[in-house]
Protein backbone atom coordinates (compact mmCIF):
# COMPACT_ATOMS: atom_id res chain seq x y z
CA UNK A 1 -3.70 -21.63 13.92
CA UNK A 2 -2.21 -18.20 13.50
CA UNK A 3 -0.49 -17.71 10.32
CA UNK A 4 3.08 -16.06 10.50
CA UNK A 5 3.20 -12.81 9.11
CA UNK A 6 6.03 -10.93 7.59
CA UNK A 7 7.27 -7.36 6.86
CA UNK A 8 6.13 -4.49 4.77
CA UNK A 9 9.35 -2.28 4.73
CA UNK A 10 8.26 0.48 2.45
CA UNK A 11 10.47 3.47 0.59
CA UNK A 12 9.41 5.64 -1.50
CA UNK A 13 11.34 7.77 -3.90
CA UNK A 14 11.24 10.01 -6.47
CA UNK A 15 12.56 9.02 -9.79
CA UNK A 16 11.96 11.24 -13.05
CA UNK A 17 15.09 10.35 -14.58
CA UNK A 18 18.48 8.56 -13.78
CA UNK A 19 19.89 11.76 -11.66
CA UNK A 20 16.60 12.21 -9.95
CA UNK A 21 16.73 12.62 -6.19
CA UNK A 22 15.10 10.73 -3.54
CA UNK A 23 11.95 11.28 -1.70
CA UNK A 24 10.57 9.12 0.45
CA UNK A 25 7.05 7.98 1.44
CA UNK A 26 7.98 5.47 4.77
CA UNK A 27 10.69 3.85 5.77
CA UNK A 28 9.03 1.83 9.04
CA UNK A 29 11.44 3.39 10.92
CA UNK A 30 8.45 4.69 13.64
CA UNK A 31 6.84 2.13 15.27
CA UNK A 32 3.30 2.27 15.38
CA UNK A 33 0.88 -0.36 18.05
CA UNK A 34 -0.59 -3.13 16.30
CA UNK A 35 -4.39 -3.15 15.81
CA UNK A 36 -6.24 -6.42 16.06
CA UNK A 37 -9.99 -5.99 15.13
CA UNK A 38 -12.16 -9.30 16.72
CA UNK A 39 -15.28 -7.82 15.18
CA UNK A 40 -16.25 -9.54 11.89
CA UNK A 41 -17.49 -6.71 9.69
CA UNK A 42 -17.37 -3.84 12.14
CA UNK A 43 -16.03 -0.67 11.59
CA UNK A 44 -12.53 -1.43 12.09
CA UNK A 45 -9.71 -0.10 13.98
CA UNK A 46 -7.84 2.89 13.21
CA UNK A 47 -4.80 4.84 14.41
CA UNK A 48 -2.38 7.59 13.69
CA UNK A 49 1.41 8.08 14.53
CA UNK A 50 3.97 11.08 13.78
CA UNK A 51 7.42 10.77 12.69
CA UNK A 52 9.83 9.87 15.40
CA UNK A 53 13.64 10.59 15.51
CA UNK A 54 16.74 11.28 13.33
CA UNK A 55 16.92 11.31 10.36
CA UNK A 56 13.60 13.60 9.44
CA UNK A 57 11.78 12.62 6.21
CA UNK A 58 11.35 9.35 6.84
CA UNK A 59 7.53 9.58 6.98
CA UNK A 60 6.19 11.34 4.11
CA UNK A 61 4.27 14.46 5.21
CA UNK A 62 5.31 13.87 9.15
CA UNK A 63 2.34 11.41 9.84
CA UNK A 64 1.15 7.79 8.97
CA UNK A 65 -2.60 6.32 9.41
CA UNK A 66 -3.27 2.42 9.59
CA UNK A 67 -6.44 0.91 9.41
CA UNK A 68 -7.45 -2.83 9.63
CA UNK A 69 -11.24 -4.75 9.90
CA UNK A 70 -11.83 -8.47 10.12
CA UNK A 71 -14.52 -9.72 7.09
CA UNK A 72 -14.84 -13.07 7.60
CA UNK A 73 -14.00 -16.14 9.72
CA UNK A 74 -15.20 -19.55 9.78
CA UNK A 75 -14.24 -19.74 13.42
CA UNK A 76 -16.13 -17.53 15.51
CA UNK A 77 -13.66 -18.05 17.89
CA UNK A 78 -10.66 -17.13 15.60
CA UNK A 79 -11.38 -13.49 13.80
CA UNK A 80 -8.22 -11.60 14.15
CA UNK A 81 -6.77 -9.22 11.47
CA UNK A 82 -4.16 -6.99 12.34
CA UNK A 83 -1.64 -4.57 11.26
CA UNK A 84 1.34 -2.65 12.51
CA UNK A 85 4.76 -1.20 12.41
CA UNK A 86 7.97 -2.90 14.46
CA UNK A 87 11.44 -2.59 14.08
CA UNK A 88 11.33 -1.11 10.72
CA UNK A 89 8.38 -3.32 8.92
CA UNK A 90 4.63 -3.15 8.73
CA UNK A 91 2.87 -6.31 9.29
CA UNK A 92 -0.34 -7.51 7.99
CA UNK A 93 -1.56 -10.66 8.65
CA UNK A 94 -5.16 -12.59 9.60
CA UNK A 95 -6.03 -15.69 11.15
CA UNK A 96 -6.45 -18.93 9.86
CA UNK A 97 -9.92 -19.17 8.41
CA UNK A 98 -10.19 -15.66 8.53
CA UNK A 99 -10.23 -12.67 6.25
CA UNK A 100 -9.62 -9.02 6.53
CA UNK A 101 -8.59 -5.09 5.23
CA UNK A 102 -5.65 -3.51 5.36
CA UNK A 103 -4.78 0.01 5.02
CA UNK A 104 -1.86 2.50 5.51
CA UNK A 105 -2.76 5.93 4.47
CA UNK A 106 -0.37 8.87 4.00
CA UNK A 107 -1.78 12.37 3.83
CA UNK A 108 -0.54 14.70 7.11
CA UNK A 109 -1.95 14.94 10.32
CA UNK A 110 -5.50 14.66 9.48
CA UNK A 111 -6.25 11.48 11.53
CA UNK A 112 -8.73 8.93 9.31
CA UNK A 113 -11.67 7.41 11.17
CA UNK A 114 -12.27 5.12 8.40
CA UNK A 115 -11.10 3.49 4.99
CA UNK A 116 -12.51 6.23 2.86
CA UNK A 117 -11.52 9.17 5.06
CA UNK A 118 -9.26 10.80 3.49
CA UNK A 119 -7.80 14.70 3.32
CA UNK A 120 -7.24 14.52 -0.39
CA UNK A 121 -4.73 17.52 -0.37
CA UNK A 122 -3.17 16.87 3.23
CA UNK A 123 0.22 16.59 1.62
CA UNK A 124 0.22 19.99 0.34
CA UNK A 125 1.24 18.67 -3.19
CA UNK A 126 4.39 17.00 -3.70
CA UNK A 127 6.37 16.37 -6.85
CA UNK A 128 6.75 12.42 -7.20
CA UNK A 129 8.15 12.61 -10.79
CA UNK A 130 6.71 12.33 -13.94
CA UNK A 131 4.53 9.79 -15.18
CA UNK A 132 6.66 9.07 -18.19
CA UNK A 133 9.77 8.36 -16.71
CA UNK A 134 8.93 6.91 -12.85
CA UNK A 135 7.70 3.10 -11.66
CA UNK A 136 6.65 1.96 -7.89
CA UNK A 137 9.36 -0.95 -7.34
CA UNK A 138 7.86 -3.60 -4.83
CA UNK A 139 10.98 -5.66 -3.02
CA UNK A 140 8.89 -8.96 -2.33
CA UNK A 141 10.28 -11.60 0.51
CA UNK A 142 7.59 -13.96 0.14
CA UNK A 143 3.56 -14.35 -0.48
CA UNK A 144 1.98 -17.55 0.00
CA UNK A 145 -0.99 -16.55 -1.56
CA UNK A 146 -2.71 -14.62 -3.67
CA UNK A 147 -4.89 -11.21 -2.68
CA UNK A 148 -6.10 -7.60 -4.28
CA UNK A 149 -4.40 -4.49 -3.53
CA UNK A 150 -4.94 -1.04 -4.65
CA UNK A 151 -2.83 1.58 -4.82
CA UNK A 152 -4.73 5.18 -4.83
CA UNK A 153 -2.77 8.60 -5.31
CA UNK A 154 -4.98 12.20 -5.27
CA UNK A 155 -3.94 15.15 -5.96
CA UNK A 156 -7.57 16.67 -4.84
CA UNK A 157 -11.01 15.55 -4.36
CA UNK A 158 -11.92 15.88 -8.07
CA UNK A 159 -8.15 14.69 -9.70
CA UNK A 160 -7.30 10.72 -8.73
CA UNK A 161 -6.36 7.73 -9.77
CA UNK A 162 -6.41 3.86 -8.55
CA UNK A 163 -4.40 0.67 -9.52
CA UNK A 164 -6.28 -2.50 -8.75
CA UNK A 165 -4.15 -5.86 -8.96
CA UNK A 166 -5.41 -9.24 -7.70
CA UNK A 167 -1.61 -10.49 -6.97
CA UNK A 168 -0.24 -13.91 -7.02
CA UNK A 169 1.98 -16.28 -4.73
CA UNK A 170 5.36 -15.10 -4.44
CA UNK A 171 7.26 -17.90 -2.57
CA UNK A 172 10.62 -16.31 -3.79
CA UNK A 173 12.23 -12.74 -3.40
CA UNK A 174 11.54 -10.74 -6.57
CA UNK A 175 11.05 -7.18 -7.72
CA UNK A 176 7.63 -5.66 -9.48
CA UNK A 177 7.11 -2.80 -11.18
CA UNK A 178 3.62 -0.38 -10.85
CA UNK A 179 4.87 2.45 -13.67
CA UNK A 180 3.28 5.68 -13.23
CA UNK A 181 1.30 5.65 -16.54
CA UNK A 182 -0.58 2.71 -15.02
CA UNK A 183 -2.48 5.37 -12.91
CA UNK A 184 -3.32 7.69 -16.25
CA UNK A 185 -4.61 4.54 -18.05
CA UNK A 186 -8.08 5.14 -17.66
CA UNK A 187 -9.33 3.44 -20.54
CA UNK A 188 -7.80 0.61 -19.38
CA UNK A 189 -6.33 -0.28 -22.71
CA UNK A 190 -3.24 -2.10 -20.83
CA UNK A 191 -3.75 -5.55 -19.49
CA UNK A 192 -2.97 -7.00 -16.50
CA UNK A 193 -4.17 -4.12 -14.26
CA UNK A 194 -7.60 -2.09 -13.00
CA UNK A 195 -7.71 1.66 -12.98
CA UNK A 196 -10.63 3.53 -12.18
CA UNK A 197 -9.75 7.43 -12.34
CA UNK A 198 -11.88 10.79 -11.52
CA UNK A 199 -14.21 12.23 -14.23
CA UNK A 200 -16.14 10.05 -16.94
CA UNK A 201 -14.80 8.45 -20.65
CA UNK A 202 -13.93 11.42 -22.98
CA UNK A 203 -13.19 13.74 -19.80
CA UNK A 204 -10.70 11.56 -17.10
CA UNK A 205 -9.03 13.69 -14.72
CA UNK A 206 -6.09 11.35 -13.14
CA UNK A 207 -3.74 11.88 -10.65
CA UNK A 208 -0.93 14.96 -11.38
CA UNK A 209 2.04 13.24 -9.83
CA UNK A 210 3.86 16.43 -10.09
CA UNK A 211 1.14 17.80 -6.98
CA UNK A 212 0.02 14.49 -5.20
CA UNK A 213 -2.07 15.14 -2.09
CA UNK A 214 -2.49 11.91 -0.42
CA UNK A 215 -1.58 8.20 -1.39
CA UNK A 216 -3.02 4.98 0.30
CA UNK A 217 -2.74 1.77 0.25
CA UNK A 218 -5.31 -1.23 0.87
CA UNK A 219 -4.92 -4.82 1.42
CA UNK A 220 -7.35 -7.51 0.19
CA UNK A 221 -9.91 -4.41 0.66
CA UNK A 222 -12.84 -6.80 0.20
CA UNK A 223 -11.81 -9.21 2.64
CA UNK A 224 -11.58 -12.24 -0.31
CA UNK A 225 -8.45 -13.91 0.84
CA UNK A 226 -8.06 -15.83 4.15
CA UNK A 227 -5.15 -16.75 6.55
CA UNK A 228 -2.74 -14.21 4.48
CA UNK A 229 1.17 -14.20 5.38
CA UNK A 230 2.36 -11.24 3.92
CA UNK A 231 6.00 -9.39 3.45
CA UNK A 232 6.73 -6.75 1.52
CA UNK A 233 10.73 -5.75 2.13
CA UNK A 234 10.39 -1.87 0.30
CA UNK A 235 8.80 0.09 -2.39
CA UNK A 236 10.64 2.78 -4.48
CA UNK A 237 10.03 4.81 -7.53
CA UNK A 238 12.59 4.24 -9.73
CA UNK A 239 13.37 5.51 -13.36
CA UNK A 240 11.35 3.80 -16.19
CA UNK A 241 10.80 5.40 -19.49
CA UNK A 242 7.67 4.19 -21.08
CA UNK A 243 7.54 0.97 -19.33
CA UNK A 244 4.21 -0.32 -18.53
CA UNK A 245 4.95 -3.88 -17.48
CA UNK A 246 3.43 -5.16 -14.39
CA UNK A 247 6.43 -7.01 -13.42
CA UNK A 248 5.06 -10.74 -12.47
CA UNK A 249 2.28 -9.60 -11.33
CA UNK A 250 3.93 -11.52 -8.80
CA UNK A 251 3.36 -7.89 -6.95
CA UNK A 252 1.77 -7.59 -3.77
CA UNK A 253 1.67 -11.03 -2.81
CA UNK A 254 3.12 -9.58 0.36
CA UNK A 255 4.26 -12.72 1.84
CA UNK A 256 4.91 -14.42 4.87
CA UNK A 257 8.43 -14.49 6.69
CA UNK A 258 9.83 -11.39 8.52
CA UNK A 259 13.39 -10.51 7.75
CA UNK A 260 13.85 -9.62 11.39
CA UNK A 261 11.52 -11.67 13.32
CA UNK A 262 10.58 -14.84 12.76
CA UNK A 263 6.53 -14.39 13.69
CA UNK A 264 4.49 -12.16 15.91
């Protein structure tokens, strides 16, 4: 049976301090076709839309990619994964039995043909905050499992960093916390987190969030979880001085129930 899938609102802003002002990465208010991929370990579907309507700046850098690919099912009858956007929300959700990848991928109008195609500098560098004083916030509806998610952020081909977080169940709404410093901990010295960053030990060259290029974010990229109900309400960047606490961990368990529609 088809799982119920929920929302991924998503909002990005800019927070170096208290005062800081707001910039935002997508607010879901462009709809973009859903993508089912049938094809267990294909190639996967991919797709592009441009920022639609009034207000402007609610996609950041005009355009927004998603990506999706079925891994595995135990039913060779029932392989879906999908993802979209609809009435301000982007679903991701696979069948029972099934696995699968999610992406959404912001970085302009260069149109990705794949999960690691990517114009590193197709945002032209924008100013996200500093890395002192600046968290992702994750509004979570509801997880009812487990999954990985990473969280990448360029500034060019030779300067970025990635968060990797294997999430838990979040069958309540709660808040979590990626701070900025997570991305420049490339020693990982800091529990509770993955980061894998350009360059070698002794010469790292992170992410500049002052001039980020591109920023993407995968689902379950290898496929481990199946029959995921996701919902993610928004993300921010808010102010955090020095904070480095993974809130819950409870993060990304994107969970299941739509806040507008009940299932898809």
């Amino acid at each position: 049976m088809k799982k119920t899938l929920g929302a991924i609102a998503v909002a990005v802003a800019l927070g170096a301090s208290a005062s800081a002002s707001a910039v935002t990465i997508d607010l879901f208010s462009t709809d973009q076709a859903y993508l089912t991929d049938t094809v267990i370990d294909g190639v996967g579907l991919f797709s592009q839309v441009a920022e639609a309507g009034l207000p402007v700046g609610n996609i950041l850098g005009g355009y927004r990619d998603l990506g999706v690919e079925t891994k595995v099912s135990t039913n060779p009858a029932v392989r879906n994964a999908s993802i979209g956007v609809d009435t301000g929300a982007v679903s991701f959700n696979t069948d029972s039995g099934a696995s699968g990848t999610g992406m959404i991928l912001w970085d302009g109008s260069h149109a990705a043909t794949g999960f690691t195609d990517v114009n590193t500098t197709g945002l032209g560098g924008v100013d996200l905050g500093s890395p002192f004083a600046s968290s992702f916030q994750l509004d979570i509806v509801f997880a009812d499992a487990g999954f990985d998610f990473i969280l990448t952020a360029w500034t060019d081909d030779t300067h970025w960093s990635s968060v990797k977080l294997n999430s838990l169940a979040h069958p309540v709404p709660g808040v979590s916390l990626i701070p900025f410093l997570a991305f420049l901990d490339c020693d990982n010295m800091i529990p509770g987190a993955v980061t894998t960053c350009a360059g070698s030990p002794g010469s790292w060259n992170p992410v500049d969030f002052s001039s980020v290029g591109a920023l993407q974010a995968l689902i379950d990229p290898l496929g481990t979880f199946v029959s995921l109900d996701l919902t993610l309400d928004s993300v921010t960047t808010v102010p955090e001085p020095g904070s480095l606490v993974l809130a819950g961990l409870g993060l990304l368990a994107l969970g299941g129930i739509r806040r507008r529609r009940s299932s898809l």
